[in-house]
C-alpha atoms as a PDB file:
ATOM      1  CA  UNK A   1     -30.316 -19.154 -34.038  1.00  0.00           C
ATOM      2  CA  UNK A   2     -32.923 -22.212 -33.267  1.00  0.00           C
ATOM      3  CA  UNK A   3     -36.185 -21.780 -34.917  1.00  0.00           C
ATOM      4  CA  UNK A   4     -36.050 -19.128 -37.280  1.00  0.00           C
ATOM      5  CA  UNK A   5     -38.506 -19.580 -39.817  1.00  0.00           C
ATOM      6  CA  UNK A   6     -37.231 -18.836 -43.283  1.00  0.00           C
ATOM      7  CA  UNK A   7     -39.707 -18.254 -46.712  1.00  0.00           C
ATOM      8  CA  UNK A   8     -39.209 -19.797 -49.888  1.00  0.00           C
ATOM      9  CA  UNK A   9     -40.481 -18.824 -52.701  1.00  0.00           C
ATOM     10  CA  UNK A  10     -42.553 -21.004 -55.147  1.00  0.00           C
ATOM     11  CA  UNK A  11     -39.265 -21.299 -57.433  1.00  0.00           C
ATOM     12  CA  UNK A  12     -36.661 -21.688 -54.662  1.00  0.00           C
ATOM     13  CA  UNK A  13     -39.027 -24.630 -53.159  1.00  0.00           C
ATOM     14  CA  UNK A  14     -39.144 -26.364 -56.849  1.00  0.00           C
ATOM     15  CA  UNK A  15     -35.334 -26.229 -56.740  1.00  0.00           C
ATOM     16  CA  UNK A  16     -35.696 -28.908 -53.530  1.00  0.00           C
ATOM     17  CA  UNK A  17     -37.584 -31.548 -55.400  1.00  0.00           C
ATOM     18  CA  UNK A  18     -36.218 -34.421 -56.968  1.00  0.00           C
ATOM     19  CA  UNK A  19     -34.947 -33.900 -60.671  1.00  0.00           C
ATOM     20  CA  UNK A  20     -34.404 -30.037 -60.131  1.00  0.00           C
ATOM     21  CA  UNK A  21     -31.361 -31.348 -57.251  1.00  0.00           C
ATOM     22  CA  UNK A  22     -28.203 -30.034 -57.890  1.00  0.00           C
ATOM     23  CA  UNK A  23     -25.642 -32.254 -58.324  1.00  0.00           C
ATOM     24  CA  UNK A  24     -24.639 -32.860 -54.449  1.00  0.00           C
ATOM     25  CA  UNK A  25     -28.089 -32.935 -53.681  1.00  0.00           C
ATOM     26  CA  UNK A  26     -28.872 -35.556 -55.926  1.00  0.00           C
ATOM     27  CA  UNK A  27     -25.852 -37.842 -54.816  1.00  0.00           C
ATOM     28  CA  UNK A  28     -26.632 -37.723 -51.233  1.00  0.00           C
ATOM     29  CA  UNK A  29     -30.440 -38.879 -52.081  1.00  0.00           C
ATOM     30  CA  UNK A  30     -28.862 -41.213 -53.668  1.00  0.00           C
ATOM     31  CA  UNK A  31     -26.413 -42.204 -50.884  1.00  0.00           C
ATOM     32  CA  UNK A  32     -29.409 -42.245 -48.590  1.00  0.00           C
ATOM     33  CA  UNK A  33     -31.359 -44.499 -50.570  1.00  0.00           C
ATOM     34  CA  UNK A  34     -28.266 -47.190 -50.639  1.00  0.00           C
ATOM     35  CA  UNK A  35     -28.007 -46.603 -46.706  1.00  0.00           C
ATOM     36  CA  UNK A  36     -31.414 -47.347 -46.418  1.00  0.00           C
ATOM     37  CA  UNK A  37     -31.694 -50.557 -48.223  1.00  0.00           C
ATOM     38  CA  UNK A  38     -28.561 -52.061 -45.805  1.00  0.00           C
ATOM     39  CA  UNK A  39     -30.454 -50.718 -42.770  1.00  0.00           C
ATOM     40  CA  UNK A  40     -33.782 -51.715 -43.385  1.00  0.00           C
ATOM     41  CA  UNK A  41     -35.151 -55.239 -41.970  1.00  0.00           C
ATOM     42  CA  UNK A  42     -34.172 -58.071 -44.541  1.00  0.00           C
ATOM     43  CA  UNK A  43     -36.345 -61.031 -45.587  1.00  0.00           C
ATOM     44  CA  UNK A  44     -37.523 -62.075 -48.807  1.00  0.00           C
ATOM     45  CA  UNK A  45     -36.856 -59.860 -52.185  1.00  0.00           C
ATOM     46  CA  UNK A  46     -40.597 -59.291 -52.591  1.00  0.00           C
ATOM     47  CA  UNK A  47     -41.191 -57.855 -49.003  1.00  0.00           C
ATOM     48  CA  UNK A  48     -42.401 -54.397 -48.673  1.00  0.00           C
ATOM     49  CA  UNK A  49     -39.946 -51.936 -46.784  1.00  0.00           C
ATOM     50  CA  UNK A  50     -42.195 -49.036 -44.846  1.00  0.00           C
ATOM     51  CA  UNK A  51     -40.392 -46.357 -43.383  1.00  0.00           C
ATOM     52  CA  UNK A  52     -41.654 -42.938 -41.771  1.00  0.00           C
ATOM     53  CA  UNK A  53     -39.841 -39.768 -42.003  1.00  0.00           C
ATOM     54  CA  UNK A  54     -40.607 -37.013 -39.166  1.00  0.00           C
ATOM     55  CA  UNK A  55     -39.026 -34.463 -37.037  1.00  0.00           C
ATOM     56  CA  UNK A  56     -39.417 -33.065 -33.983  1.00  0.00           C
ATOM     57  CA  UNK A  57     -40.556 -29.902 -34.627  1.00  0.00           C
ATOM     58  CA  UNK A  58     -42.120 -28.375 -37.896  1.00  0.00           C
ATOM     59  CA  UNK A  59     -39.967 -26.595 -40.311  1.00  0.00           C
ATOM     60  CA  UNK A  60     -37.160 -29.288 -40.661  1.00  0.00           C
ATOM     61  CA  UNK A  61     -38.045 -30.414 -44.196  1.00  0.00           C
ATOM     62  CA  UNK A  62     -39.428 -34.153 -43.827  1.00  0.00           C
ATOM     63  CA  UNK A  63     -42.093 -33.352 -46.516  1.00  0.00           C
ATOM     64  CA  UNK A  64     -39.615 -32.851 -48.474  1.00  0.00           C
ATOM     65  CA  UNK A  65     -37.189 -35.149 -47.733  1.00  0.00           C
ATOM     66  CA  UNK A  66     -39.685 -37.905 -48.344  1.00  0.00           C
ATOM     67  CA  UNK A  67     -40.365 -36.611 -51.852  1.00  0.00           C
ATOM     68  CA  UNK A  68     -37.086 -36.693 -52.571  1.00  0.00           C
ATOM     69  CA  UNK A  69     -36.235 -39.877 -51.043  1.00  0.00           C
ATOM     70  CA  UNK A  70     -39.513 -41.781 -52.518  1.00  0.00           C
ATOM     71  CA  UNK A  71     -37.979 -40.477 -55.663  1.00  0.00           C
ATOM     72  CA  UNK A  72     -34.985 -41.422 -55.499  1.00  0.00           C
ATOM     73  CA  UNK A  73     -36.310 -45.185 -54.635  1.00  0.00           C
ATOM     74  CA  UNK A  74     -38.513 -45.006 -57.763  1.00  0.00           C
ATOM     75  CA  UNK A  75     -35.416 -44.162 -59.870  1.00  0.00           C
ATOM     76  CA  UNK A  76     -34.080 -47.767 -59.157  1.00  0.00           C
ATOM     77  CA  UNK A  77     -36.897 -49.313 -60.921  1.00  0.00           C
ATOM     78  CA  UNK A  78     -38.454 -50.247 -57.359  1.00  0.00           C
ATOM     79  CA  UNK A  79     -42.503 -49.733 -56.928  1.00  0.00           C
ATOM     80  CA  UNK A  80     -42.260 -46.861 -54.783  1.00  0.00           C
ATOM     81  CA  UNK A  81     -45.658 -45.507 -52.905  1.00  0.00           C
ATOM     82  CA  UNK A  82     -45.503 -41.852 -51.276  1.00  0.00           C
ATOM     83  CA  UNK A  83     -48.017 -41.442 -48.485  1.00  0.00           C
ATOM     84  CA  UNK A  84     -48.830 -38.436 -46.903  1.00  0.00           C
ATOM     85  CA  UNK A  85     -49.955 -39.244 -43.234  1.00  0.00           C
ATOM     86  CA  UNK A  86     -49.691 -35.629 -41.978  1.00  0.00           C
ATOM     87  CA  UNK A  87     -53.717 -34.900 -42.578  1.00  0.00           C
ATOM     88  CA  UNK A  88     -53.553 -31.679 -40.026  1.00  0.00           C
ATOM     89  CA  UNK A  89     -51.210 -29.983 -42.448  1.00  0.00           C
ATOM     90  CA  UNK A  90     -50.587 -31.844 -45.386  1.00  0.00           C
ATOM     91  CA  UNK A  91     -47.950 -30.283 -48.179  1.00  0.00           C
ATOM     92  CA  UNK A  92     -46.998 -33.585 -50.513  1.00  0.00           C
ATOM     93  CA  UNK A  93     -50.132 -32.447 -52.745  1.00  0.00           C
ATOM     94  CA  UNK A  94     -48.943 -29.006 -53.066  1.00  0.00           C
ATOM     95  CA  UNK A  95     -45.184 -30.259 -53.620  1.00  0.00           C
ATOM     96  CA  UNK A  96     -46.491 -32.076 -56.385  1.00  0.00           C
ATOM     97  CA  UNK A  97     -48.837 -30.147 -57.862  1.00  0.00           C
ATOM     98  CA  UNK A  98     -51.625 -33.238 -56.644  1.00  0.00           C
ATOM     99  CA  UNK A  99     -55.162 -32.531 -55.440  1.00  0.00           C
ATOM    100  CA  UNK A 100     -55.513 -33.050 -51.865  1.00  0.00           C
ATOM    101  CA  UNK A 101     -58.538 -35.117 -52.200  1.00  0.00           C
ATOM    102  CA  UNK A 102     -59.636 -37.975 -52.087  1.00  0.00           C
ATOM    103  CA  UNK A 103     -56.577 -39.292 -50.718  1.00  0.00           C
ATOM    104  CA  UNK A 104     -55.678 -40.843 -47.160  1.00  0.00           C
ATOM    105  CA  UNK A 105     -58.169 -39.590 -44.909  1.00  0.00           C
ATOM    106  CA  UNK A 106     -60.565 -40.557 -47.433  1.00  0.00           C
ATOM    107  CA  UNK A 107     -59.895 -43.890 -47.706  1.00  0.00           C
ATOM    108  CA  UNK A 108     -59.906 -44.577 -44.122  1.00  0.00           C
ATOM    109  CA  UNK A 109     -63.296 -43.866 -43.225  1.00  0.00           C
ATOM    110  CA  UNK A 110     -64.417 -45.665 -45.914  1.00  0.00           C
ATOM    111  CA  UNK A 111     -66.700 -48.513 -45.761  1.00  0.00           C
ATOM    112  CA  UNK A 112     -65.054 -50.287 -48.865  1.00  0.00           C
ATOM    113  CA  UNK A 113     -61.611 -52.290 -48.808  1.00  0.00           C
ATOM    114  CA  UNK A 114     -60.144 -50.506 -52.291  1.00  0.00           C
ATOM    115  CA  UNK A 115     -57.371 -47.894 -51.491  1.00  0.00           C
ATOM    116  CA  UNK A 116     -57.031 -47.382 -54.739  1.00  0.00           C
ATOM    117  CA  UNK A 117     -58.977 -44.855 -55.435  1.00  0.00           C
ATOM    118  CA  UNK A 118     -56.803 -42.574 -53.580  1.00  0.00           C
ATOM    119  CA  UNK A 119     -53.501 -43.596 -55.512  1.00  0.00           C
ATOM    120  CA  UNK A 120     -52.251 -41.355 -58.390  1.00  0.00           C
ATOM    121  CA  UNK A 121     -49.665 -41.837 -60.670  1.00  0.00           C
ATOM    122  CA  UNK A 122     -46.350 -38.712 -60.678  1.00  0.00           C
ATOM    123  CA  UNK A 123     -45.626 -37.067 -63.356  1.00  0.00           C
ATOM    124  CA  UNK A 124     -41.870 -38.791 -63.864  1.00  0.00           C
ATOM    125  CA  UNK A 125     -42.076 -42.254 -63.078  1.00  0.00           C
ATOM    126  CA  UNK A 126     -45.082 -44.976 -63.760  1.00  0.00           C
ATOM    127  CA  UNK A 127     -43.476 -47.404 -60.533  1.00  0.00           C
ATOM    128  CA  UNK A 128     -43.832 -43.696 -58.233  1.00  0.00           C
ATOM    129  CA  UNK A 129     -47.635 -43.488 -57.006  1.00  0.00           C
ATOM    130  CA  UNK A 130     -48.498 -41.242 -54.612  1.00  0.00           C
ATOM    131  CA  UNK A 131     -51.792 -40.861 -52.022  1.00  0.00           C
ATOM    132  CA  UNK A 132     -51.784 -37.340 -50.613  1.00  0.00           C
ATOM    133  CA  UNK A 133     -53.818 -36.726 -46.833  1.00  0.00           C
ATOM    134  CA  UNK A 134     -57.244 -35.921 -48.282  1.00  0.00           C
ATOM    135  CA  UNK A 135     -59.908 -33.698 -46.509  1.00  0.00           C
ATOM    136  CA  UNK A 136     -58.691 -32.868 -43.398  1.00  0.00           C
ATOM    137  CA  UNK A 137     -60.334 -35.170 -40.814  1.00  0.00           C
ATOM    138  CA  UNK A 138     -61.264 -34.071 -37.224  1.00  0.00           C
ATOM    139  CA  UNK A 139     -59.622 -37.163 -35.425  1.00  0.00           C
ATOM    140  CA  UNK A 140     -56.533 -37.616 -36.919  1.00  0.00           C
ATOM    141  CA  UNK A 141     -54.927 -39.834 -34.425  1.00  0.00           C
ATOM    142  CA  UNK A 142     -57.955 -42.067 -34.252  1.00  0.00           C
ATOM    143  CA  UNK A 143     -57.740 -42.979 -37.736  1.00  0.00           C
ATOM    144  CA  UNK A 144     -53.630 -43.780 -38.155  1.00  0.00           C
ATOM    145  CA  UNK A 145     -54.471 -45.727 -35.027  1.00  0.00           C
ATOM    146  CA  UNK A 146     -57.237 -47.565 -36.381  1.00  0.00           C
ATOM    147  CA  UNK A 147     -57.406 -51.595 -37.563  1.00  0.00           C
ATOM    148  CA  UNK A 148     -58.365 -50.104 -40.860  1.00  0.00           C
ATOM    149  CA  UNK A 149     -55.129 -48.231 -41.435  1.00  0.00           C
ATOM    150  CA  UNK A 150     -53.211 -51.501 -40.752  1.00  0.00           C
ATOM    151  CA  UNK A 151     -55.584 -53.158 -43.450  1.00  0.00           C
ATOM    152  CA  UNK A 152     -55.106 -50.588 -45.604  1.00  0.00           C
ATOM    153  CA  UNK A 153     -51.222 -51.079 -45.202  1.00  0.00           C
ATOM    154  CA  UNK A 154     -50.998 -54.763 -45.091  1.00  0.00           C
ATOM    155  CA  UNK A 155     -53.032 -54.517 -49.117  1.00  0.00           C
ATOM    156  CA  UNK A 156     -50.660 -51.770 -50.029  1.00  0.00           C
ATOM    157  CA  UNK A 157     -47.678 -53.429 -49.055  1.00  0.00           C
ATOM    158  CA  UNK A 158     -48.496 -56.363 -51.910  1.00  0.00           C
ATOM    159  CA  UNK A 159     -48.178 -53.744 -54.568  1.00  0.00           C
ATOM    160  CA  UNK A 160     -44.992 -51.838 -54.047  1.00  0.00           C
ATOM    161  CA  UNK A 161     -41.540 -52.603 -53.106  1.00  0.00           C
ATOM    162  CA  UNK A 162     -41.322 -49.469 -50.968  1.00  0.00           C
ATOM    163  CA  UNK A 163     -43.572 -46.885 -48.245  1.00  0.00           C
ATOM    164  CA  UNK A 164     -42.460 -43.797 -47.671  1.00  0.00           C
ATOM    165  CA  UNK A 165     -44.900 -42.106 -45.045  1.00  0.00           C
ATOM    166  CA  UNK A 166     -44.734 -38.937 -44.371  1.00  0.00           C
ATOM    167  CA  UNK A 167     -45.614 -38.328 -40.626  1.00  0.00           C
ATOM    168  CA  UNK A 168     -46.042 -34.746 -38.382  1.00  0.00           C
ATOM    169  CA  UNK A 169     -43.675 -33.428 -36.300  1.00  0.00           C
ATOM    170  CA  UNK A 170     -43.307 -35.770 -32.773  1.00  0.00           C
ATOM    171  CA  UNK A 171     -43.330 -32.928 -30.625  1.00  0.00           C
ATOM    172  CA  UNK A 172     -46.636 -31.190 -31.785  1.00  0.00           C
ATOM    173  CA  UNK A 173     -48.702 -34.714 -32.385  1.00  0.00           C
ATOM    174  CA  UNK A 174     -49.224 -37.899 -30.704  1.00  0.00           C
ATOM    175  CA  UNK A 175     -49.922 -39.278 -34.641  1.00  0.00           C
ATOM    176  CA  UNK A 176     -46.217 -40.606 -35.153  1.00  0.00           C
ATOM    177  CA  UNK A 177     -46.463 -42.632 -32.095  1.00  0.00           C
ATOM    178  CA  UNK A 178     -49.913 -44.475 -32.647  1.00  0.00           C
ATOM    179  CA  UNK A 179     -48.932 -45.174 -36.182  1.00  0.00           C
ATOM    180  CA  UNK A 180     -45.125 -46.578 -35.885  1.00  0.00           C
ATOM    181  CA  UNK A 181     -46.112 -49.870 -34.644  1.00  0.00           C
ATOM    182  CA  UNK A 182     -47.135 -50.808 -38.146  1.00  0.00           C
ATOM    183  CA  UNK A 183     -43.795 -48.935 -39.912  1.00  0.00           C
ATOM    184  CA  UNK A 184     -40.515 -51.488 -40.597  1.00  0.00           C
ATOM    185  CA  UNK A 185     -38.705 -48.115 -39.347  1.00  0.00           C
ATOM    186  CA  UNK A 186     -38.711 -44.170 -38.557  1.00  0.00           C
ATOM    187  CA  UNK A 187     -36.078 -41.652 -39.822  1.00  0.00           C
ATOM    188  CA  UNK A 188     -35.763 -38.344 -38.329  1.00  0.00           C
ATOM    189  CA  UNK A 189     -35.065 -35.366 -40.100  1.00  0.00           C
ATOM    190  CA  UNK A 190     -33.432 -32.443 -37.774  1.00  0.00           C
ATOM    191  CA  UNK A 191     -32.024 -28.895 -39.259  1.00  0.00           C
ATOM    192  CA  UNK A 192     -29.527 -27.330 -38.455  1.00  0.00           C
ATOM    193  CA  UNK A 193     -29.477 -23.818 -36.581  1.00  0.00           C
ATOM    194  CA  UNK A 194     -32.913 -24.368 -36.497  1.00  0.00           C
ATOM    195  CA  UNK A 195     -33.762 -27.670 -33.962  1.00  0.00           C
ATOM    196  CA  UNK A 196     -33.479 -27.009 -30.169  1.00  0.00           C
ATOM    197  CA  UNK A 197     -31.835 -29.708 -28.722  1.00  0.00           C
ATOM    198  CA  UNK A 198     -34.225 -30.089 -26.057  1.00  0.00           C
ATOM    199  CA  UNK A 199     -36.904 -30.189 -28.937  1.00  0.00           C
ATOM    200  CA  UNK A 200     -34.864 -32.762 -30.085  1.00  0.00           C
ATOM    201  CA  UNK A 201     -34.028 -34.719 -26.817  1.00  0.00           C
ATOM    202  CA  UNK A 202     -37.708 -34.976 -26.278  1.00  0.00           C
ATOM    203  CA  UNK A 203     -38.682 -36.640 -29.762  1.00  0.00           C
ATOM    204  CA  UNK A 204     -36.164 -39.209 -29.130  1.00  0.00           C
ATOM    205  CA  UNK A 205     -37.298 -39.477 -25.849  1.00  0.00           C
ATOM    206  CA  UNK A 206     -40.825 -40.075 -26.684  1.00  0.00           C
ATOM    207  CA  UNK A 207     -40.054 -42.277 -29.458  1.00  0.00           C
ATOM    208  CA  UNK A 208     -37.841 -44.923 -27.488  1.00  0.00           C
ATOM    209  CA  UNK A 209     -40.716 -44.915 -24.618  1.00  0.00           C
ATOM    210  CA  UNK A 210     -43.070 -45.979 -27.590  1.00  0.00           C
ATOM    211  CA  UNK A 211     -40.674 -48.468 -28.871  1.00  0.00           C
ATOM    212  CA  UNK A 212     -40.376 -47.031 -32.350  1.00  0.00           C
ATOM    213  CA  UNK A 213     -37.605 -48.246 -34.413  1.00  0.00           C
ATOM    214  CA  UNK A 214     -35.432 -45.169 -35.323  1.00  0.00           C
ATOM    215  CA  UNK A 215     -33.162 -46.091 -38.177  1.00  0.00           C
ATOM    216  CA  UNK A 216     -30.770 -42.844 -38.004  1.00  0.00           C
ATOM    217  CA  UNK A 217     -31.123 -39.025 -38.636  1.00  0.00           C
ATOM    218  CA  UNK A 218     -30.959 -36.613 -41.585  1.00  0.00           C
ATOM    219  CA  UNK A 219     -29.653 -33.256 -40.672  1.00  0.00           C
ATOM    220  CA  UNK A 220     -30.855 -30.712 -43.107  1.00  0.00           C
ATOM    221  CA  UNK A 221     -29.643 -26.847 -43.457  1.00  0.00           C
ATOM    222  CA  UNK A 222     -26.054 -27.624 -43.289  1.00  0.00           C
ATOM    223  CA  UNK A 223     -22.994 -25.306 -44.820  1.00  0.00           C
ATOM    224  CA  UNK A 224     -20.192 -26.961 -45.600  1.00  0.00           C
ATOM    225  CA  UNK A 225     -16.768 -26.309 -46.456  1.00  0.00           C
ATOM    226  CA  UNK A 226     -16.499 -27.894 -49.937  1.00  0.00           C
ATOM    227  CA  UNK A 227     -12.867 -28.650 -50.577  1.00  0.00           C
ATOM    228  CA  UNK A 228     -13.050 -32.375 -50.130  1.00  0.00           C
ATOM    229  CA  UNK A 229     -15.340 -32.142 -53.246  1.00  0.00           C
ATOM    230  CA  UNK A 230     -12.209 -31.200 -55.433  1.00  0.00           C
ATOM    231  CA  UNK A 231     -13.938 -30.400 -59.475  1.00  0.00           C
ATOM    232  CA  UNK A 232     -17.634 -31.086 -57.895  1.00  0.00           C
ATOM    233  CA  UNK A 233     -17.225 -27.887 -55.864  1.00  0.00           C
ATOM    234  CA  UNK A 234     -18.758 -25.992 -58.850  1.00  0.00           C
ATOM    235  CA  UNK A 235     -22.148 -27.505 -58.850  1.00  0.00           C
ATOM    236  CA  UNK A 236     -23.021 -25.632 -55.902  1.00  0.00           C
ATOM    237  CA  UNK A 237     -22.194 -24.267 -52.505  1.00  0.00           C
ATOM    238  CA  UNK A 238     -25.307 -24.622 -50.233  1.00  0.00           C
ATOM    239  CA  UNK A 239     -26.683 -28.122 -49.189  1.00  0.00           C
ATOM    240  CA  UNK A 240     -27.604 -30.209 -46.596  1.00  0.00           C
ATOM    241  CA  UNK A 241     -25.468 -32.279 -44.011  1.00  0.00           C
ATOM    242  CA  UNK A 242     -26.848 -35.555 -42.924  1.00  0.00           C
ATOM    243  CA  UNK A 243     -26.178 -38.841 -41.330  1.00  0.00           C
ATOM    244  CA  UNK A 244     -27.969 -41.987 -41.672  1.00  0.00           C
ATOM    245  CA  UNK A 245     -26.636 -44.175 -38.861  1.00  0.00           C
ATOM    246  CA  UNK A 246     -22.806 -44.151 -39.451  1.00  0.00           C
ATOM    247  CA  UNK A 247     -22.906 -42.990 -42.983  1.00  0.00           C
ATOM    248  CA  UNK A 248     -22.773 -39.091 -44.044  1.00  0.00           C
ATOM    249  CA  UNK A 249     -24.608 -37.485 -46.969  1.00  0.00           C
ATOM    250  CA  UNK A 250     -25.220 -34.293 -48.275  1.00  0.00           C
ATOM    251  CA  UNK A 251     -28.859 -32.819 -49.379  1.00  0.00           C
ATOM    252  CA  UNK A 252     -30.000 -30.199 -50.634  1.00  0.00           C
ATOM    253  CA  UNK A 253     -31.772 -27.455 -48.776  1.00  0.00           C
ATOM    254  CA  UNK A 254     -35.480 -28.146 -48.624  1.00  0.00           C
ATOM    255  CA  UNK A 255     -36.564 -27.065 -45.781  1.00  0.00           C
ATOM    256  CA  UNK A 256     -39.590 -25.143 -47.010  1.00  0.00           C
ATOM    257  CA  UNK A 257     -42.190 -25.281 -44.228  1.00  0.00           C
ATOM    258  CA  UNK A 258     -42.036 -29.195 -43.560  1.00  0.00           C
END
């Protein structure tokens, strides 16, 4: 049934972040990430990719998905920055185990130029930085919008290889839309038995009169029969069912909230 909310606990939520994947979940990450760098704009080898993950609705799992896919950049050896642009209900910080503050938010109404202060380093990897939302601001929109966050963006993207923004939900927000002018693409993360199409229809709908590049969709939730895995089967039977464009990938279930 569409939109039924289901709980994770803390430990069942750790199991959908990066290096505690399964084995599926990890390939189709990885699978992702390759899809990603052949859809992405080209140009020279030191230009910075930025790409936005949302969803129509909350609930899907793009929080998560970003983690894992920022990750799973970083593993490559790439400079990988994770940015939490969802300041009405952030959850990177808490995925991570990151204070909130100071982090986005912060550094946009700032007076100085350095967004550095808001950068930390993860836990796993010293080329995976993160900047979590911050204190939650009273003009969200404003500020994503703003010529600051596009200064703030054009300094980041000399220091890393790769943004991965996480963005709210399309259909609850008008945040997505202001900020995608400045993003090289969008993807879209939708779960099964859980989107509405209509839901659905009207994020892509809103998107395309915005003229937001949407690079493909990651389907999250899925069941699938796993025969065609032959001797993989046994590392595990529940995982996600994605597409990015014309490719297919498999992820696993992290749809803890957003």
């Amino acid at each position: 049934m569409p939109n039924q909310k289901r709980t994770m606990t803390v430990e069942q939520q750790r199991k959908t972040l990066h290096k505690n994947l399964n084995f599926t979940a990890a390939e189709a990450y990885k699978l992702l990430r390759t899809n990603l760098q052949f859809t992405l704009p080209g140009g020279e080898e030191d230009t910075c990719r930025v790409l936005g993950i949302t969803s129509s609705i909350r609930g899907e799992g793009k929080s998560t998905t970003a983690v894992n896919l920022s990750y799973t950049l970083a593993e490559t050896g790439k400079k990988v920055l994770l940015i939490d642009a969802d300041m009405r209900l952030p959850s990177v910080g808490k995925k991570l185990e990151m204070p909130n503050a100071p982090g986005l938010s912060n550094v946009l109404v700032a007076t100085g130029n350095d967004a550095k202060i808001a950068i930390r380093p993860s836990k796993i990897y010293d080329n995976w930085r993160i900047v979590t939302a911050g204190d939650i601001p009273p003009n969200p929109s404003e500020l994503l919008g703003s010529r600051r966050m596009k200064i703030v963006l054009a300094a980041l993207e000399k220091e890393f290889d790769y943004i991965i923004v996480d963005l709210p939900p399309v259909n609850v927000v008008s945040d997505t839309l202001i900020v995608s002018p400045v993003l090289d693409g969008l993807v879209v993360v939708v779960r099964e038995n859980y989107t509405d199409r209509k839901e659905l229809r009207s994020c892509v709908r809103q998107l395309n009169l915005s003229n937001a590049k949407v690079l493909g969709f990651v389907m999250t939730g899925a069941k699938e029969s796993l025969k065609r895995y032959g001797k993989y089967k046994r590392y595990g039977k529940s995982y996600k069912y994605g597409y990015y464009r014309k490719s297919h990938s498999e992820t696993e279930d992290g749809a803890d909230g957003d």
